[in-house]
N, C-alpha and C. Protein backbone atom coordinates (compact mmCIF):
# COMPACT_ATOMS: atom_id res chain seq x y z
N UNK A 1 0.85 -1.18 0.00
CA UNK A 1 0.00 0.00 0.00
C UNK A 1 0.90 1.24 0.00
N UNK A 2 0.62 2.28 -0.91
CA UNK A 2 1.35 3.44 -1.16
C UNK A 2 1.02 4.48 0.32
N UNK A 3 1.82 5.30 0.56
CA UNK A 3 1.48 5.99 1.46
C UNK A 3 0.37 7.22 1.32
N UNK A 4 0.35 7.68 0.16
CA UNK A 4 -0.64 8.40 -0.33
C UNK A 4 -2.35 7.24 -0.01
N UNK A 5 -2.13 6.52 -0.21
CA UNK A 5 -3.24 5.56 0.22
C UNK A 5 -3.55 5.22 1.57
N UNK A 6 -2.30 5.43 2.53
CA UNK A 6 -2.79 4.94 3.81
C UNK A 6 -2.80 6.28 4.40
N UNK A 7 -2.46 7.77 3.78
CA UNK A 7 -2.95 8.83 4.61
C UNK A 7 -4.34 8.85 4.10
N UNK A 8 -4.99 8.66 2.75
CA UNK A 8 -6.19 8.60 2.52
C UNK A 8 -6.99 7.80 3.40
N UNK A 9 -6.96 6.91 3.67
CA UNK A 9 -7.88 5.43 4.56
C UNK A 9 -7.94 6.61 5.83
N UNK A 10 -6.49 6.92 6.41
CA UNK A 10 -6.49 7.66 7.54
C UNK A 10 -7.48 8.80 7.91
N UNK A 11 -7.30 9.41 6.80
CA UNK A 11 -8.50 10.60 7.09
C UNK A 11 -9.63 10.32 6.69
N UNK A 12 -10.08 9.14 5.87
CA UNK A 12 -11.46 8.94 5.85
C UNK A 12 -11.79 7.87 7.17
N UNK A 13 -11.39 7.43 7.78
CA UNK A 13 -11.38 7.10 9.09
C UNK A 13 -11.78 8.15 10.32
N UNK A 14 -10.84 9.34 10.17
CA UNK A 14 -10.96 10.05 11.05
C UNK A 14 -12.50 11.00 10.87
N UNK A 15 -12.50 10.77 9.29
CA UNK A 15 -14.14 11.49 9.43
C UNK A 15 -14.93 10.80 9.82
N UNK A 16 -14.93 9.09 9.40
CA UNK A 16 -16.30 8.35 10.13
C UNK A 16 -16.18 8.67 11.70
N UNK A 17 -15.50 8.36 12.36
CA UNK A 17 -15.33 9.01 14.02
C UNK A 17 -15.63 9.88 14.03
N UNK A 18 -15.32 11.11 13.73
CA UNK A 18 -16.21 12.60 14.19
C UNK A 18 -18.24 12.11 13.36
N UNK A 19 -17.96 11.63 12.40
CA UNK A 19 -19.28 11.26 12.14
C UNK A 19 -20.32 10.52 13.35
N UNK A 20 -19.14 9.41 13.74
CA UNK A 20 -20.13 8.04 15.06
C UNK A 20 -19.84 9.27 16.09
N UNK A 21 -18.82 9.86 16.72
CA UNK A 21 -19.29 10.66 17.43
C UNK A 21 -20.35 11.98 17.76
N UNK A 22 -20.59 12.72 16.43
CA UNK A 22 -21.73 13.38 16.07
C UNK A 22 -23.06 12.66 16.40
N UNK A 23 -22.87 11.45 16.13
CA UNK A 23 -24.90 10.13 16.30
C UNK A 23 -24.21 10.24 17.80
N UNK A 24 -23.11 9.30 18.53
CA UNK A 24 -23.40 8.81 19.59
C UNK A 24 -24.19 10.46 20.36
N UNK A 25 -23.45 11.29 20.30
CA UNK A 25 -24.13 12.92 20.96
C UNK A 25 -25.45 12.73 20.36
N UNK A 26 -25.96 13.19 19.02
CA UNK A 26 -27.79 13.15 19.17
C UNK A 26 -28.76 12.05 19.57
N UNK A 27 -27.65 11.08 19.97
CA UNK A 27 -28.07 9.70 20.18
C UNK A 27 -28.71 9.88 21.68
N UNK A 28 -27.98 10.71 22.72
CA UNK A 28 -27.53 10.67 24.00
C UNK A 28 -29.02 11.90 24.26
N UNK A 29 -28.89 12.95 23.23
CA UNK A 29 -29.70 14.08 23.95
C UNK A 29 -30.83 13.90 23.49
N UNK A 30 -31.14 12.96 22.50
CA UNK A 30 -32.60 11.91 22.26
C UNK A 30 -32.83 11.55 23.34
N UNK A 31 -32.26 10.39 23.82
CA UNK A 31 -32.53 9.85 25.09
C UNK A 31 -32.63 10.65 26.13
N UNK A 32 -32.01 11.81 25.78
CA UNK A 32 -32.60 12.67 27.70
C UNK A 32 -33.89 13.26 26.82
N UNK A 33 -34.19 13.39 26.22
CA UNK A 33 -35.64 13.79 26.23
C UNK A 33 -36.65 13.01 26.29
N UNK A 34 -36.38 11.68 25.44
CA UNK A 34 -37.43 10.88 25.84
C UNK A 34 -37.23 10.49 27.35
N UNK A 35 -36.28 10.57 28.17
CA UNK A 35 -36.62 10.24 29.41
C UNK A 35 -37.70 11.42 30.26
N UNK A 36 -37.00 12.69 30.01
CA UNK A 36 -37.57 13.36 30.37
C UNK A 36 -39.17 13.44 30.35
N UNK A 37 -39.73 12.95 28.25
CA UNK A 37 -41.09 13.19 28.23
C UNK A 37 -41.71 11.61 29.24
N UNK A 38 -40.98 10.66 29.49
CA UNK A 38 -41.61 9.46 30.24
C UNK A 38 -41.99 10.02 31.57
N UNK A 39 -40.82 10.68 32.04
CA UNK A 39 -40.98 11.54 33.49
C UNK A 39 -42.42 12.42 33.35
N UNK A 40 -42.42 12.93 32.13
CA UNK A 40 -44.12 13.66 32.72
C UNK A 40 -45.03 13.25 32.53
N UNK A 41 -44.98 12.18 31.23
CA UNK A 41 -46.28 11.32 31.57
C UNK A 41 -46.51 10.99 32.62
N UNK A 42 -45.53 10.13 33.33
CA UNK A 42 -45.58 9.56 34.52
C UNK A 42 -46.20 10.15 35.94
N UNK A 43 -45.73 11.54 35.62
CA UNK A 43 -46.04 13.06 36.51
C UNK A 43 -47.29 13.42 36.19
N UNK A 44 -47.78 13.88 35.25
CA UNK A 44 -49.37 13.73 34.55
C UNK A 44 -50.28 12.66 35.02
N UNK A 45 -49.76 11.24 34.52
CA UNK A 45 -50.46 9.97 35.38
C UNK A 45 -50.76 10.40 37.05
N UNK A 46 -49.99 10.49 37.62
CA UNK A 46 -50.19 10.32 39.06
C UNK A 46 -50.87 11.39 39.12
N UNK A 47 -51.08 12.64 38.85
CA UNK A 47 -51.46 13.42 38.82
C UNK A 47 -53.19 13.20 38.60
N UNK A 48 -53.30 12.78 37.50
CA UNK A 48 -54.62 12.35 37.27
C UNK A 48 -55.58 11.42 38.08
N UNK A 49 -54.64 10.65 38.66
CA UNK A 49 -55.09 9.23 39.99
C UNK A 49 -55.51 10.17 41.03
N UNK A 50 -54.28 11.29 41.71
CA UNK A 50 -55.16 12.13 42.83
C UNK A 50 -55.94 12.76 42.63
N UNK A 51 -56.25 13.24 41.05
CA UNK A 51 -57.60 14.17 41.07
C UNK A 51 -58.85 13.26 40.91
N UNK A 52 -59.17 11.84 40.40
CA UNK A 52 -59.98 10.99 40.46
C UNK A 52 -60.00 10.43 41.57
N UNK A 53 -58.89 10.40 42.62
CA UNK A 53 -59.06 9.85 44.16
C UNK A 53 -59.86 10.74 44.91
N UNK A 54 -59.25 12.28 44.44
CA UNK A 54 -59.58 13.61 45.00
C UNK A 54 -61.23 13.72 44.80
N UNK A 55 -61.79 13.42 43.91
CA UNK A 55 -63.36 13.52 43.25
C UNK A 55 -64.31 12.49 43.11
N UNK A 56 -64.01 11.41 43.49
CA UNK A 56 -64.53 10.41 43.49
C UNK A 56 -64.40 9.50 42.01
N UNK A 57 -63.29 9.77 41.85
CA UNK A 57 -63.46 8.99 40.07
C UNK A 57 -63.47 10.04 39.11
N UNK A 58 -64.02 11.20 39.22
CA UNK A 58 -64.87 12.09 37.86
C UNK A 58 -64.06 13.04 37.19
N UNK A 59 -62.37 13.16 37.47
CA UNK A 59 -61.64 13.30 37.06
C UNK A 59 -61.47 13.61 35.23
């Protein structure tokens, strides 16, 4: 392999990595939001149980 060829491989290497590192990051701040939106359903849910506990059901 010529060296002109293995600096090529090299830097198209180094772009897929900044590439997988670019997903693993929107990968990561996906996941804090969907955690986050589970957290308010979850917060909403209970929420809804004490106002139907609170009223007799009629919530």
């Amino acid at each position: 392999m010529k060296d002109a060829e293995i600096i090529d491989l090299v830097e198209r290497l180094r772009i897929m990595q900044e590439k997988a590192n670019a997903l693993a990051t929107q990968q990561l701040e996906l996941t804090q939001q969907l955690e986050a939106a589970f957290k308010k359903a979850h917060d909403l849910h209970e929420q809804i149980l004490r106002e139907q506990n609170d009223t007799g059901g009629e919530a």
